[in-house]
Each structure stands twice: as C-alpha cells, then as structure tokens.
N, C-alpha and C. Protein backbone atom coordinates (compact mmCIF):
# COMPACT_ATOMS: atom_id res chain seq x y z
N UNK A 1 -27.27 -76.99 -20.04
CA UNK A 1 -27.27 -75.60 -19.64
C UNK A 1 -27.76 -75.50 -18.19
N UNK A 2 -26.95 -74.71 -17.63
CA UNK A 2 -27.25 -74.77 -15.95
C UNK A 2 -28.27 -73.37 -15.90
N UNK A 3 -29.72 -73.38 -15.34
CA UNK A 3 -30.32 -72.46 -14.93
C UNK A 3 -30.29 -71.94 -13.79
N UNK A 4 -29.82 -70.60 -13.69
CA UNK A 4 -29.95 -69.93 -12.10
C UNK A 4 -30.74 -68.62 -12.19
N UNK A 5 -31.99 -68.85 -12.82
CA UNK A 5 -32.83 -67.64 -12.74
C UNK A 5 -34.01 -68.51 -12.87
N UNK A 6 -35.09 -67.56 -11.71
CA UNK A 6 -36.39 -68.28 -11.81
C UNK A 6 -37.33 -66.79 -12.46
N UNK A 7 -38.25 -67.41 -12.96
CA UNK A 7 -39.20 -66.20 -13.75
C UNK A 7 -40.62 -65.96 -12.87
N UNK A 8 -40.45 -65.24 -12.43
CA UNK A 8 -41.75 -65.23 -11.34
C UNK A 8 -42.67 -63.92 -11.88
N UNK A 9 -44.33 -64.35 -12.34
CA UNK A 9 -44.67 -63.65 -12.82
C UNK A 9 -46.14 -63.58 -12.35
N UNK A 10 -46.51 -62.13 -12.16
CA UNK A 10 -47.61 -61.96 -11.23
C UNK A 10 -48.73 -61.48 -12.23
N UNK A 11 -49.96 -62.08 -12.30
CA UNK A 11 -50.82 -61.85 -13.12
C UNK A 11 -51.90 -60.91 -12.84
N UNK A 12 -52.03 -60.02 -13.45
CA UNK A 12 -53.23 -58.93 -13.45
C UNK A 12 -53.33 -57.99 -14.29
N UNK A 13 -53.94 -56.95 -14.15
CA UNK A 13 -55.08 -56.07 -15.33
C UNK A 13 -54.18 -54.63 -14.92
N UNK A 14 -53.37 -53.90 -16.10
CA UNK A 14 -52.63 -52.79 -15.98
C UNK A 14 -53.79 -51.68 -15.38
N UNK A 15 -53.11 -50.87 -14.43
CA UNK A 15 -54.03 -49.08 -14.71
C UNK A 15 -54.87 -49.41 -12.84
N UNK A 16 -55.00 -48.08 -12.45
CA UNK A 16 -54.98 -47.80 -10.85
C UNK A 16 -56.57 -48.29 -10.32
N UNK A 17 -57.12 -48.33 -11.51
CA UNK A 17 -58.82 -48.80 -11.82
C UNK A 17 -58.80 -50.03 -11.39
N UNK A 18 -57.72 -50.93 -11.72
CA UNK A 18 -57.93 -52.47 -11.20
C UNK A 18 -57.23 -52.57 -10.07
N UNK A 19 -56.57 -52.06 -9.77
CA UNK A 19 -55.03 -52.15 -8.58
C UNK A 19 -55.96 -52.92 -7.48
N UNK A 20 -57.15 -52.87 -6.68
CA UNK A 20 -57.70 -53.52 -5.96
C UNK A 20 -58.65 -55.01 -5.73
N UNK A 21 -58.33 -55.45 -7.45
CA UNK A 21 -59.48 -56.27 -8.03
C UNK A 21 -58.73 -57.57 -7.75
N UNK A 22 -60.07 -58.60 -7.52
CA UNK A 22 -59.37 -59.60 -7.12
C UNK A 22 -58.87 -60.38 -8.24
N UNK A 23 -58.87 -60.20 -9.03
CA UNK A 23 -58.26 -60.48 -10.84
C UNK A 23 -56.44 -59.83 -10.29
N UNK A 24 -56.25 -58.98 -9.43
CA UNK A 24 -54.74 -58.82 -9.57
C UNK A 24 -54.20 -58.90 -8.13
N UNK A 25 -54.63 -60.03 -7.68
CA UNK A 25 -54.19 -60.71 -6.50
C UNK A 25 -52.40 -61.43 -6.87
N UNK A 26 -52.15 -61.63 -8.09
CA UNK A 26 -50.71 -61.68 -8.23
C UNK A 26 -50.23 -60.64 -8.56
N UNK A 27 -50.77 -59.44 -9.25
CA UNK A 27 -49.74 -58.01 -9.16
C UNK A 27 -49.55 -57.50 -7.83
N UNK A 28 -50.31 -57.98 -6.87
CA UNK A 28 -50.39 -57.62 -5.57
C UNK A 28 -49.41 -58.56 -4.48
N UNK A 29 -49.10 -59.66 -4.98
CA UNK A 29 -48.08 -60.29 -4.71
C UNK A 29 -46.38 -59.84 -5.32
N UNK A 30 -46.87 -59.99 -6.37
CA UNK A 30 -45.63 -59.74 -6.93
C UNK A 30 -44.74 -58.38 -6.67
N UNK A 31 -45.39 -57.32 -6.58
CA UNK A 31 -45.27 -55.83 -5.60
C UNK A 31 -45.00 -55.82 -4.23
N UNK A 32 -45.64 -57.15 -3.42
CA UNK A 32 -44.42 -57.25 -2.23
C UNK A 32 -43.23 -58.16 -2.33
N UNK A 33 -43.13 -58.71 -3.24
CA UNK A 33 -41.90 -59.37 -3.66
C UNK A 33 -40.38 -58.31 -4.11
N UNK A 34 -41.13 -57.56 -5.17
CA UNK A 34 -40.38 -56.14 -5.63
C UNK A 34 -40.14 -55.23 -4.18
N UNK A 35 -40.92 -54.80 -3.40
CA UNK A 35 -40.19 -54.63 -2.03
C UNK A 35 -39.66 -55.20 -1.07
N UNK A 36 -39.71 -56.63 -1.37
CA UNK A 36 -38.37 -57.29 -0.37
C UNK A 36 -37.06 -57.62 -1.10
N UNK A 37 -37.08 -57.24 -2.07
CA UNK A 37 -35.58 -56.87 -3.11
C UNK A 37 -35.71 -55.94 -2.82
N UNK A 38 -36.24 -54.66 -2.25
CA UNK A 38 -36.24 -53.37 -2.20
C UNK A 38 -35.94 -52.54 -3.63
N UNK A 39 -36.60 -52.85 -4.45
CA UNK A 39 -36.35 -52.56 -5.88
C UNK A 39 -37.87 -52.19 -6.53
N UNK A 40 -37.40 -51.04 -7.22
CA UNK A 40 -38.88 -50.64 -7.98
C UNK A 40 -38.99 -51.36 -9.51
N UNK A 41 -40.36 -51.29 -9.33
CA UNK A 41 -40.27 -52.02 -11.34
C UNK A 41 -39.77 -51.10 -12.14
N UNK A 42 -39.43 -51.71 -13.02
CA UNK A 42 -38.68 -50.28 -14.27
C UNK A 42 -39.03 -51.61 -15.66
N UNK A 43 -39.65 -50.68 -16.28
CA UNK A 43 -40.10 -50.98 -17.90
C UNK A 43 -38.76 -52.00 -18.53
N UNK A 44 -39.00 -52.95 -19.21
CA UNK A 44 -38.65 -54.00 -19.96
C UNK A 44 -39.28 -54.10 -21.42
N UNK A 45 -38.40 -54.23 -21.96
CA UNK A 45 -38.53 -54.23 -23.79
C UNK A 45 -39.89 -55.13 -24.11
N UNK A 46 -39.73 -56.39 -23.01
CA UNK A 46 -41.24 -57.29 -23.18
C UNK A 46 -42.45 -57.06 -23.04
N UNK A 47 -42.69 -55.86 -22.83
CA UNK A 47 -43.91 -55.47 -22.58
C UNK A 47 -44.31 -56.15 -21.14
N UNK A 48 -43.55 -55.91 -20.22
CA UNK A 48 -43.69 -55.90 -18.80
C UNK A 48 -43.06 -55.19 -17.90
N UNK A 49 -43.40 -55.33 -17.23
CA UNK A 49 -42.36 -54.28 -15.80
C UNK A 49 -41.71 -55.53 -15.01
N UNK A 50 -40.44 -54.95 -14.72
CA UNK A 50 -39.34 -56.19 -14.02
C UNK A 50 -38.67 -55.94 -12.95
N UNK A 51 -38.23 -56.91 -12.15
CA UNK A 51 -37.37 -56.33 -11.15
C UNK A 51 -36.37 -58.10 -10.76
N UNK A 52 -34.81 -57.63 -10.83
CA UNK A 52 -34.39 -58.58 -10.43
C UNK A 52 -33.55 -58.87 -9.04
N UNK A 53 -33.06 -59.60 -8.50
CA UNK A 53 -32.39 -59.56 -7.39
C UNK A 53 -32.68 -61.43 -7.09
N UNK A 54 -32.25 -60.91 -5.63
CA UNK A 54 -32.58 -62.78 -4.69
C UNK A 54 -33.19 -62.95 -3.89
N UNK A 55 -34.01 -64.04 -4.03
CA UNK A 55 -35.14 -64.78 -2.99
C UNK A 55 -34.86 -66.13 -2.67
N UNK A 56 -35.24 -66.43 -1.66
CA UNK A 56 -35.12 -67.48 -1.63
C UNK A 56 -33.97 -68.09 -1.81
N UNK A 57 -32.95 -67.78 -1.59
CA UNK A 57 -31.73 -68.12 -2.07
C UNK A 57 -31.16 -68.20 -3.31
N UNK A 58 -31.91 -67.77 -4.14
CA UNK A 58 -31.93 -68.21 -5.84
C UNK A 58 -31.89 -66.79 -6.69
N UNK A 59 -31.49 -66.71 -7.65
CA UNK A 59 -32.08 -65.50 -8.51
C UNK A 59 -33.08 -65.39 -8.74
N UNK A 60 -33.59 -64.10 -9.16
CA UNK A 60 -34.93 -63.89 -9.58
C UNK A 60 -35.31 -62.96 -11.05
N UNK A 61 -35.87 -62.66 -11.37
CA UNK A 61 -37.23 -61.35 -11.83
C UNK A 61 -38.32 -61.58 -12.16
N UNK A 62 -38.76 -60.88 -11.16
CA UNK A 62 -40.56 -60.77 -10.93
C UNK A 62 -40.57 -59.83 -11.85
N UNK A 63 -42.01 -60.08 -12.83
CA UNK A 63 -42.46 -59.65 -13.68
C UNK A 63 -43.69 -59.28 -13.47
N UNK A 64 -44.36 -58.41 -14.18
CA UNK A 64 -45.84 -57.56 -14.47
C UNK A 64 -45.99 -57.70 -15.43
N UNK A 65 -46.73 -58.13 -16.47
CA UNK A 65 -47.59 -57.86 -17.88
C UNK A 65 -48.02 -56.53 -17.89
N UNK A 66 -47.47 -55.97 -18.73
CA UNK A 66 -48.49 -54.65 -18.81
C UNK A 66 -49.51 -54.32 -19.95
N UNK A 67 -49.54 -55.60 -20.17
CA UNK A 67 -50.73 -56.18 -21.39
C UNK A 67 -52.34 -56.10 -20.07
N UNK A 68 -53.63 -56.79 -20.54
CA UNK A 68 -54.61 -57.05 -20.13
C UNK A 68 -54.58 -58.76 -19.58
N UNK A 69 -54.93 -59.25 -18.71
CA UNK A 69 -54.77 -60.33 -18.45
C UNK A 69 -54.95 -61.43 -19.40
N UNK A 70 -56.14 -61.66 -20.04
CA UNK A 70 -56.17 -62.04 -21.58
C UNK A 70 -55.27 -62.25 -22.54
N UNK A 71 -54.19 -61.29 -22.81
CA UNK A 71 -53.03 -60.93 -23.43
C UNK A 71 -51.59 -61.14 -22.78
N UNK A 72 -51.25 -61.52 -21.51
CA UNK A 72 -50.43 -61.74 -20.73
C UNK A 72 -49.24 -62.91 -21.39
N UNK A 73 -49.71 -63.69 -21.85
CA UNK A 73 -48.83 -64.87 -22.66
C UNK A 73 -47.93 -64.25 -23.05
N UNK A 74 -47.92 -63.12 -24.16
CA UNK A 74 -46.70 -62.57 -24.95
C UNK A 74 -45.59 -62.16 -24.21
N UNK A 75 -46.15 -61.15 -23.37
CA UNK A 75 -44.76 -60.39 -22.95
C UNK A 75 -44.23 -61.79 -21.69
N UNK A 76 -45.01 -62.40 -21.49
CA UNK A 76 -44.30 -63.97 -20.45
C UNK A 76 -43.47 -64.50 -21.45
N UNK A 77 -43.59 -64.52 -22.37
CA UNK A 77 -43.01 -65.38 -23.70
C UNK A 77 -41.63 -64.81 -23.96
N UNK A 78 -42.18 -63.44 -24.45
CA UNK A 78 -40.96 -62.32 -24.28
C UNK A 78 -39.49 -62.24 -23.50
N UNK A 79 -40.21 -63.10 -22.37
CA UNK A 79 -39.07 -62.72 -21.29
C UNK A 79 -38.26 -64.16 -21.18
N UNK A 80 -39.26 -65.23 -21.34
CA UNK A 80 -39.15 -66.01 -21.19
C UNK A 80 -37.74 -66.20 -22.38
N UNK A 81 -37.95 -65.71 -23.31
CA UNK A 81 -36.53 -65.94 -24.53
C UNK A 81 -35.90 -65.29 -24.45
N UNK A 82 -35.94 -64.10 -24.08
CA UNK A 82 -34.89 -63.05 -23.15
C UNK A 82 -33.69 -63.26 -22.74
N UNK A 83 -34.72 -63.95 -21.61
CA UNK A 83 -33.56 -65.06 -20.11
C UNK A 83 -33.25 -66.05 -20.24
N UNK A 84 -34.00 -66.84 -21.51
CA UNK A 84 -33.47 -68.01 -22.00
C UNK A 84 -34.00 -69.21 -20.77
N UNK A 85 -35.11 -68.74 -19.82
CA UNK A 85 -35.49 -69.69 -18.85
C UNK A 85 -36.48 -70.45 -19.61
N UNK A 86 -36.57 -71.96 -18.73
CA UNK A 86 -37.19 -73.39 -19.11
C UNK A 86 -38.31 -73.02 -18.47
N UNK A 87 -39.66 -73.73 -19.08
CA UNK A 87 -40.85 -73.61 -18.35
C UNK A 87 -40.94 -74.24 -16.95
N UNK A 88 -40.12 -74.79 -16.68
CA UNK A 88 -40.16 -75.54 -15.24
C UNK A 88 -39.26 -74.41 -14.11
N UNK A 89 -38.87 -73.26 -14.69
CA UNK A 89 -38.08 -72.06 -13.96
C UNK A 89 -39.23 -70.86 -14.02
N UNK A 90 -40.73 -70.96 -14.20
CA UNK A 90 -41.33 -69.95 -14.01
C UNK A 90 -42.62 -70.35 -13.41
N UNK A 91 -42.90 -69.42 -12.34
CA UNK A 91 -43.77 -69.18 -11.66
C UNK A 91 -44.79 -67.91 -11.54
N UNK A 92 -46.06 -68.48 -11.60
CA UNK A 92 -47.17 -67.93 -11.98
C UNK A 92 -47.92 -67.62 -10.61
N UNK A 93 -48.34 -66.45 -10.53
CA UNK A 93 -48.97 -66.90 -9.43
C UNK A 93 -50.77 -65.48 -9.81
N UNK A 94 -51.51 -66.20 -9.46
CA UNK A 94 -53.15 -66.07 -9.88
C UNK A 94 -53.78 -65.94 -9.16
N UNK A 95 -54.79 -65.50 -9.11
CA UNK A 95 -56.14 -65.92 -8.49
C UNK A 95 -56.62 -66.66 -9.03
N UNK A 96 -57.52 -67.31 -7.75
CA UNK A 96 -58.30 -68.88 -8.08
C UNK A 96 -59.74 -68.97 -8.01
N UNK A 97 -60.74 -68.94 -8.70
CA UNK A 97 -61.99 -68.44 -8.11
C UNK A 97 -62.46 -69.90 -7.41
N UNK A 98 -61.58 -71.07 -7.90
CA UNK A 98 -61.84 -72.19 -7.34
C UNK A 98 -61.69 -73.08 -6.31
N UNK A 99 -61.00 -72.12 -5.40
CA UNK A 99 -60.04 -72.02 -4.05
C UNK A 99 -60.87 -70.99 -2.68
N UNK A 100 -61.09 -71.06 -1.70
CA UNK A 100 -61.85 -70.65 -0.90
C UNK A 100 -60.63 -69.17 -0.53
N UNK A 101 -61.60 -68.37 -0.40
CA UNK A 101 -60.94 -67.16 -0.11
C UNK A 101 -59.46 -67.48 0.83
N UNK A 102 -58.37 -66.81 0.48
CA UNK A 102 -57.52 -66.96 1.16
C UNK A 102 -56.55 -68.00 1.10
N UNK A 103 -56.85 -68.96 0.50
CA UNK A 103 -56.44 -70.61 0.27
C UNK A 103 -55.20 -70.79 -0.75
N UNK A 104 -54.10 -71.07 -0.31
CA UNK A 104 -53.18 -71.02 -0.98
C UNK A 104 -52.90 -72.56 -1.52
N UNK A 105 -52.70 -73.15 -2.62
CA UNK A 105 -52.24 -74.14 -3.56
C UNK A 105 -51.07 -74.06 -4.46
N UNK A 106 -50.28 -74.50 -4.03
CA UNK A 106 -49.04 -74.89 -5.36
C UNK A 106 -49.08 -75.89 -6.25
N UNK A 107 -48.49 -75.39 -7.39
CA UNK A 107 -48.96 -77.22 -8.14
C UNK A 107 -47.95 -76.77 -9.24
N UNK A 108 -47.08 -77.59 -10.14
CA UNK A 108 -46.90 -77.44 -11.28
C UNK A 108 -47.78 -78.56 -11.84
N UNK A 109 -48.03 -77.38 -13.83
CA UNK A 109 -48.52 -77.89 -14.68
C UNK A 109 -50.10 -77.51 -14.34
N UNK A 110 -50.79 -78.23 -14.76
CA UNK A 110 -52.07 -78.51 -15.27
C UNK A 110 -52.93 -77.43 -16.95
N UNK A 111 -54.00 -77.55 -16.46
CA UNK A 111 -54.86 -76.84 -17.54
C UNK A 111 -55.03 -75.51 -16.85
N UNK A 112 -56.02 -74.38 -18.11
CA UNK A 112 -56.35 -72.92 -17.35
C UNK A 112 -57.55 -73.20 -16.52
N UNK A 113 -58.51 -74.02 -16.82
CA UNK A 113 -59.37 -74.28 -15.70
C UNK A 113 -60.36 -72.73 -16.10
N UNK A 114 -60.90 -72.46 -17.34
CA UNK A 114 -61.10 -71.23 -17.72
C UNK A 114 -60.71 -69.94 -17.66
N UNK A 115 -59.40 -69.94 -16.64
CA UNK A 115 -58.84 -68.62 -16.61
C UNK A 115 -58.20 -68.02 -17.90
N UNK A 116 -58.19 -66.90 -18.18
CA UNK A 116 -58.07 -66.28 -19.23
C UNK A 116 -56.31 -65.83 -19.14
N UNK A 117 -55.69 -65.67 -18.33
CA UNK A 117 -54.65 -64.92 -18.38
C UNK A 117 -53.53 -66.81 -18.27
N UNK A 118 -54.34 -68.16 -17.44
CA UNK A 118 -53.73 -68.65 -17.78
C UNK A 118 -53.19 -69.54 -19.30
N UNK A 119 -54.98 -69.49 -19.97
CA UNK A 119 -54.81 -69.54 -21.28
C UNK A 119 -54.17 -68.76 -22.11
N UNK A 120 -53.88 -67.44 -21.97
CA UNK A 120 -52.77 -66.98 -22.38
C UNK A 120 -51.36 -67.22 -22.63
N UNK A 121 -51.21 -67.36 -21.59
CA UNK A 121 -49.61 -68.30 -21.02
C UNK A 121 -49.26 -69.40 -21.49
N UNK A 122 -50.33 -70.07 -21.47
CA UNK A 122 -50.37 -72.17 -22.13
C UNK A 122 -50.13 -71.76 -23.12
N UNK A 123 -50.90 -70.83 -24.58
CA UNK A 123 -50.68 -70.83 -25.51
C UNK A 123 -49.31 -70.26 -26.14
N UNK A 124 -48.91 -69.20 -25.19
CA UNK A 124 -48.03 -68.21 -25.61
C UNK A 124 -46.70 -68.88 -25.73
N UNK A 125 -46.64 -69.77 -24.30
CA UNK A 125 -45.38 -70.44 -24.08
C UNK A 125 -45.59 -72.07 -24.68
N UNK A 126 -46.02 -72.58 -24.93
CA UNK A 126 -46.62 -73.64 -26.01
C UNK A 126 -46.53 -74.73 -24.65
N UNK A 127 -46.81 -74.81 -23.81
CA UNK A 127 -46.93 -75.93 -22.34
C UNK A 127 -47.49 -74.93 -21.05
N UNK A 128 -48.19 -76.23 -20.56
CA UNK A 128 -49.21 -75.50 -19.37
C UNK A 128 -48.24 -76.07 -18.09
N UNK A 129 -46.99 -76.48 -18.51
CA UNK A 129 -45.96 -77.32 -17.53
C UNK A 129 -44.93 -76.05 -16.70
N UNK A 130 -45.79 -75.04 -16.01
CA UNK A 130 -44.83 -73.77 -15.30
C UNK A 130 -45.31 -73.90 -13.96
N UNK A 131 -45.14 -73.50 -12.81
CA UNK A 131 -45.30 -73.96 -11.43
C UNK A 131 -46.37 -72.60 -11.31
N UNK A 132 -47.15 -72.71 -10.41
CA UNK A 132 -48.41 -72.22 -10.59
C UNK A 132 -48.62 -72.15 -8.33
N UNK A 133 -48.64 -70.81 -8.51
CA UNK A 133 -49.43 -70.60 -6.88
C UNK A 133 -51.05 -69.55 -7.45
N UNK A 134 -51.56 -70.92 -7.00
CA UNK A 134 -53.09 -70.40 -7.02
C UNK A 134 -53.39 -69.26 -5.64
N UNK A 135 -54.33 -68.57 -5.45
CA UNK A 135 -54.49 -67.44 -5.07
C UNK A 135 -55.89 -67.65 -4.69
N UNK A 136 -56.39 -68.15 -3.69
CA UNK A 136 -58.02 -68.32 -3.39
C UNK A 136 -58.42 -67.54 -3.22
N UNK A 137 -59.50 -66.48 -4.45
CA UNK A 137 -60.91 -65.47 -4.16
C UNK A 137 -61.81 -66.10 -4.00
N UNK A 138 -62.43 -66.92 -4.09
CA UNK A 138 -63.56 -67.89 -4.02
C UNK A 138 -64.76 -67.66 -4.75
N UNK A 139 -66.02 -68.48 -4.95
CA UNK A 139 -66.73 -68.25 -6.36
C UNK A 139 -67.43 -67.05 -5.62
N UNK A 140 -68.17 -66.54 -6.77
CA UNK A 140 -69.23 -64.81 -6.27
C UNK A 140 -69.96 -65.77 -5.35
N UNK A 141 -70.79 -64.49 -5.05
CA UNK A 141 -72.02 -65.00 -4.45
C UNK A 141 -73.42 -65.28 -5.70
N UNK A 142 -74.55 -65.76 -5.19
CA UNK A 142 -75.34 -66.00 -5.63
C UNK A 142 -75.08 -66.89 -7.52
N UNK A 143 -75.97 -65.86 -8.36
CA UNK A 143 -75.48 -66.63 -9.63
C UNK A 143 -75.01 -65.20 -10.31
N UNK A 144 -73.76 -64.19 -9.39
CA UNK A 144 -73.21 -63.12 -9.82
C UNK A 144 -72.12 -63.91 -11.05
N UNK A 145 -72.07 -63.06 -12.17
CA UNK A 145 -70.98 -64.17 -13.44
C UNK A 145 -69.63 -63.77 -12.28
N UNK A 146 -68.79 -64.99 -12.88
CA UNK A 146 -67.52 -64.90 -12.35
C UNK A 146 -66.90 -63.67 -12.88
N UNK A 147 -66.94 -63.58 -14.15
CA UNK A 147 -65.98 -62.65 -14.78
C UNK A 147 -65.99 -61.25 -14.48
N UNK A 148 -67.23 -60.99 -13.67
CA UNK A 148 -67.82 -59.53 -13.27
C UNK A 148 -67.28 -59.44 -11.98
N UNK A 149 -66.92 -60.74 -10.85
CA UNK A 149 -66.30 -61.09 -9.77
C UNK A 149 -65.28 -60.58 -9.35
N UNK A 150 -64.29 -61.18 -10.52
CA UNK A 150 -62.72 -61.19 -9.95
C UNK A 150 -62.33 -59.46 -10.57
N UNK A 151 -63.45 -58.83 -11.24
CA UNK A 151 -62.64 -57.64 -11.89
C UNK A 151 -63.77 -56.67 -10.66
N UNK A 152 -63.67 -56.95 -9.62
CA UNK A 152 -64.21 -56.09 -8.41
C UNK A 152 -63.44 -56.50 -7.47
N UNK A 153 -63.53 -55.05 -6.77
CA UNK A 153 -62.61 -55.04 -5.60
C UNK A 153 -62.60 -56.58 -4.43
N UNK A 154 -61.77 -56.48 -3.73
CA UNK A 154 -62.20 -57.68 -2.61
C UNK A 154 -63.27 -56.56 -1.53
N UNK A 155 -64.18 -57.64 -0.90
CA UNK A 155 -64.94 -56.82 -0.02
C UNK A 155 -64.51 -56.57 1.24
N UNK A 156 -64.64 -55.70 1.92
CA UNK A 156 -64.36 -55.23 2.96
C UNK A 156 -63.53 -55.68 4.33
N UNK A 157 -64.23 -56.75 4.29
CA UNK A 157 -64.26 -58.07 5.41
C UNK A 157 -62.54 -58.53 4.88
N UNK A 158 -62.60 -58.78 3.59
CA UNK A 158 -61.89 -59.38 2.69
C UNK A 158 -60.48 -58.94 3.09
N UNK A 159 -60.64 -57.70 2.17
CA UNK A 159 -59.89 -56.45 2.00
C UNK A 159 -58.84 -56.51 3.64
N UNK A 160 -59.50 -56.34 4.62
CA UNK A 160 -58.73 -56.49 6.08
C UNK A 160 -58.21 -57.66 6.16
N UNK A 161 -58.01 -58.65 5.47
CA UNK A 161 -57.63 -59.88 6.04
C UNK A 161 -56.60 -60.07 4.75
N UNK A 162 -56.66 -59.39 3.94
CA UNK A 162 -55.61 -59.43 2.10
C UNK A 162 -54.09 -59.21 2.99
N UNK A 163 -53.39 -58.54 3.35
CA UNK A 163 -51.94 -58.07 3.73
C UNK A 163 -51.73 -59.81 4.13
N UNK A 164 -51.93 -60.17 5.05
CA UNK A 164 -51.72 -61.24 5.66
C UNK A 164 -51.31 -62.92 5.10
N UNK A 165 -52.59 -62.38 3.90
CA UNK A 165 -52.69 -63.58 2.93
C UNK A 165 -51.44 -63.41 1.64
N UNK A 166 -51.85 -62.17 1.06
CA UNK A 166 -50.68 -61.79 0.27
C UNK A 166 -49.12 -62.21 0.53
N UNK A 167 -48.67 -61.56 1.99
CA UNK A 167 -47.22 -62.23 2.58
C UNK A 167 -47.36 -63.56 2.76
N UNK A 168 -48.24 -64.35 2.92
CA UNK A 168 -47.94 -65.20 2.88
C UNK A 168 -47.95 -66.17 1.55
N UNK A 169 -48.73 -65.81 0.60
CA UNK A 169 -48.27 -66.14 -1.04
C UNK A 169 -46.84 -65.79 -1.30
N UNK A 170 -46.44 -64.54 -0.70
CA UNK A 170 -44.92 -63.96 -1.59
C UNK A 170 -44.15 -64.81 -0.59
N UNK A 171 -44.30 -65.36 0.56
CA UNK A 171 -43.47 -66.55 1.35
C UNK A 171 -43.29 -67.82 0.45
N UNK A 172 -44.44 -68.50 0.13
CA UNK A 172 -44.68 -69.33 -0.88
C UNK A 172 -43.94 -69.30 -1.73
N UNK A 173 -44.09 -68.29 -3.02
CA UNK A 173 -43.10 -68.22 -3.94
C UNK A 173 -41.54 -68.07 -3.67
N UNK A 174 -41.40 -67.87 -2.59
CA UNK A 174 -39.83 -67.84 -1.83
C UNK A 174 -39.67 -69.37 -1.53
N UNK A 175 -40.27 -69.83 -0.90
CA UNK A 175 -40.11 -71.35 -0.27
C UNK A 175 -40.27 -72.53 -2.23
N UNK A 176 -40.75 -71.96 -2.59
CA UNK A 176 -40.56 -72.76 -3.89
C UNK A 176 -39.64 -72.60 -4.67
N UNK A 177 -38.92 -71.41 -4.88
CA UNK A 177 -37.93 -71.22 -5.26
C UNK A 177 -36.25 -71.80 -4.87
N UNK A 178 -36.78 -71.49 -3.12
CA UNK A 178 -35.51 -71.96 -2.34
C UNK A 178 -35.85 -73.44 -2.07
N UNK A 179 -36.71 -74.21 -1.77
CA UNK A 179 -36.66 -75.40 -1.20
C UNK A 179 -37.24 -76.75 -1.85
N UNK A 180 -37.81 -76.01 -3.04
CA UNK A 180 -38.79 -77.11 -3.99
C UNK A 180 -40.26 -76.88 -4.08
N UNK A 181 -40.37 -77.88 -5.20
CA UNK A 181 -42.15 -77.99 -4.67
C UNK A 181 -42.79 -78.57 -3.75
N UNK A 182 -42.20 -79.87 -3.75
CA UNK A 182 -42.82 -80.24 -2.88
C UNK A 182 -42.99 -79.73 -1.09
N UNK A 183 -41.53 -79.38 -0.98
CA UNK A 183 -41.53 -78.86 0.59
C UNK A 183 -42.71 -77.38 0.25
N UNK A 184 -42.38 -76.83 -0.55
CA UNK A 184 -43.59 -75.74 -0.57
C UNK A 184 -44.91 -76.03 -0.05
N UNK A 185 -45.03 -77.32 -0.94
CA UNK A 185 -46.97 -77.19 -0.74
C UNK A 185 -46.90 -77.80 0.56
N UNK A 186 -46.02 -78.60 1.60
CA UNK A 186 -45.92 -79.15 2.93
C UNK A 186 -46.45 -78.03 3.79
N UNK A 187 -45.26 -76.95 3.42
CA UNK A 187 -45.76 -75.63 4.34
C UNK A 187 -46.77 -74.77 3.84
N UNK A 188 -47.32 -74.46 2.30
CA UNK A 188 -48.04 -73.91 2.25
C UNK A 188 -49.67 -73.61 1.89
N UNK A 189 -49.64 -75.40 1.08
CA UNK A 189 -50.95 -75.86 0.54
C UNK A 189 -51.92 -76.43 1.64
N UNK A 190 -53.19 -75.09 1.52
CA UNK A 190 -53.95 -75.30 2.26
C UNK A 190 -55.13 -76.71 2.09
C-alpha cells in the first residue's frame, strides 16, 4: 500500500485557559501550520480538530486532540484508522521539559520520558515508533514540580522570543515531511 498522507499532530490541553501554556507549544505549532494551508480547523468525528492540504511537498492533516493531553492517544488512534496511516507517517510534535528553552530535536521512536500526552499515544497506537519534534521549555526553576510548569504560561522574556521558535518548529515539520529525517535534524536539531 502506497502512503501519501502524513498525520501531523500537535499536542495540548483544549479551552482559551491553556492557549498560552507551555504544555501547548504543539497546538501552537500546529495553528501556524493550519495557516500556511490557509485553512481553519473544522471538527472531525475523532474527537479532534483537522485541517488538510500540502506541506512540504507531501499531503497532510494536522490535527488537535480535543481531549486533555493525558487522553490524546484516542482521538490520534481515531484518525490514525480513519486515514489508514502507518506509525512511521505521523508526527508528533511536544514540548520537552528536557530540552533547553527553544531547542528543537527530531527523532523517531523512543519512550514518553514521563510525558503524559506521549504515554497516551504509545499506548493508544500500540508503538512509541511515530516521528517526534520535541519542543524545548526547559526544566522550572528551583524545585517548582514540573507538572505545575508546563501548564503555565511561558514567561515574558520567553513569550517575546515564542513566534520565532514556533516558525521554526512548523519549518521542521515541513522539512521532515518533504526531505526526511535525517536531512531534518541536519537543519534543525539543535
């Protein structure tokens, strides 16, 4: 079976309360992706919001969970049997609390590395084998818990320097789509 659709799916926490949190540093990607298709999301049976078109030379639909990050696996799953795409045709893209602010990493496969929305996904889709652009927030400060971290805004400093970093994640997921992985992480793994 010949695949010509990639599943690109941006991870974060539904509702206007999180829209700034660094927990939805891929809904924040994935939303400038949906405006360089020039296309708005519109509701999907999977319990996500979708948008399709071309990047990168390739087909697409970028996806939203409109589950809780925690819960995100299903409606990925959802779509994933939908479109009938292979786990090696979807791309994830996260925040990393393990990545220095700003720090972009590509990788397929690995473990969640405690993330919750990627343990979702591993389980949902039964393999942790999907191409993965990490998203560097970097750890809190002091001994603030992580989990109280990524569900707060970016700070200020931050916040002014996000547009920059963002386009250049939704470049990323373009250059992996169109050129591979490996040329990806050449140009984009910091």
């Amino acid at each position: 079976m010949v695949v010509d659709l990639s599943l690109v799916v941006g991870l974060g926490n539904p509702g206007p309360e999180h829209a700034g949190n660094r927990h939805n540093a891929g809904f924040m990607v994935a939303d400038l992706l949906a405006q360089r298709l020039g296309c708005r999301f519109r509701a999907h049976k999977g319990r996500a919001d979708a948008v399709d078109g071309r990047l990168g030379g390739g087909r697409v639909l970028v996806a939203k969970p409109k589950t809780y990050m925690n819960l995100s696996g299903g409606p990925v799953a959802a779509l994933r049997d939908f479109y009938r795409v292979p786990p090696e045709h979807i791309i994830v893209i996260h925040d990393e609390l393990d990545l220095p602010y700003g720090t972009l990493r590509l990788k397929l496969g690995g473990g969640d590395n405690g993330h919750n929305g990627l343990r979702s996904l591993r389980a949902a889709l039964g393999t942790g084998e999907f191409h993965r652009v990490r998203f560097g927030v970097g750890r809190p400060p002091g001994r603030q818990d992580p989990a109280a971290y990524v569900l707060r805004n970016f700070s200020a400093v931050q916040h002014a320097e996000l547009g920059p970093h963002v386009d250049r994640a939704a470049d990323a997921v373009e250059a992996l789509i169109g050129e591979g992985l490996a040329s990806a992480q050449n140009l984009f793994n910091d």
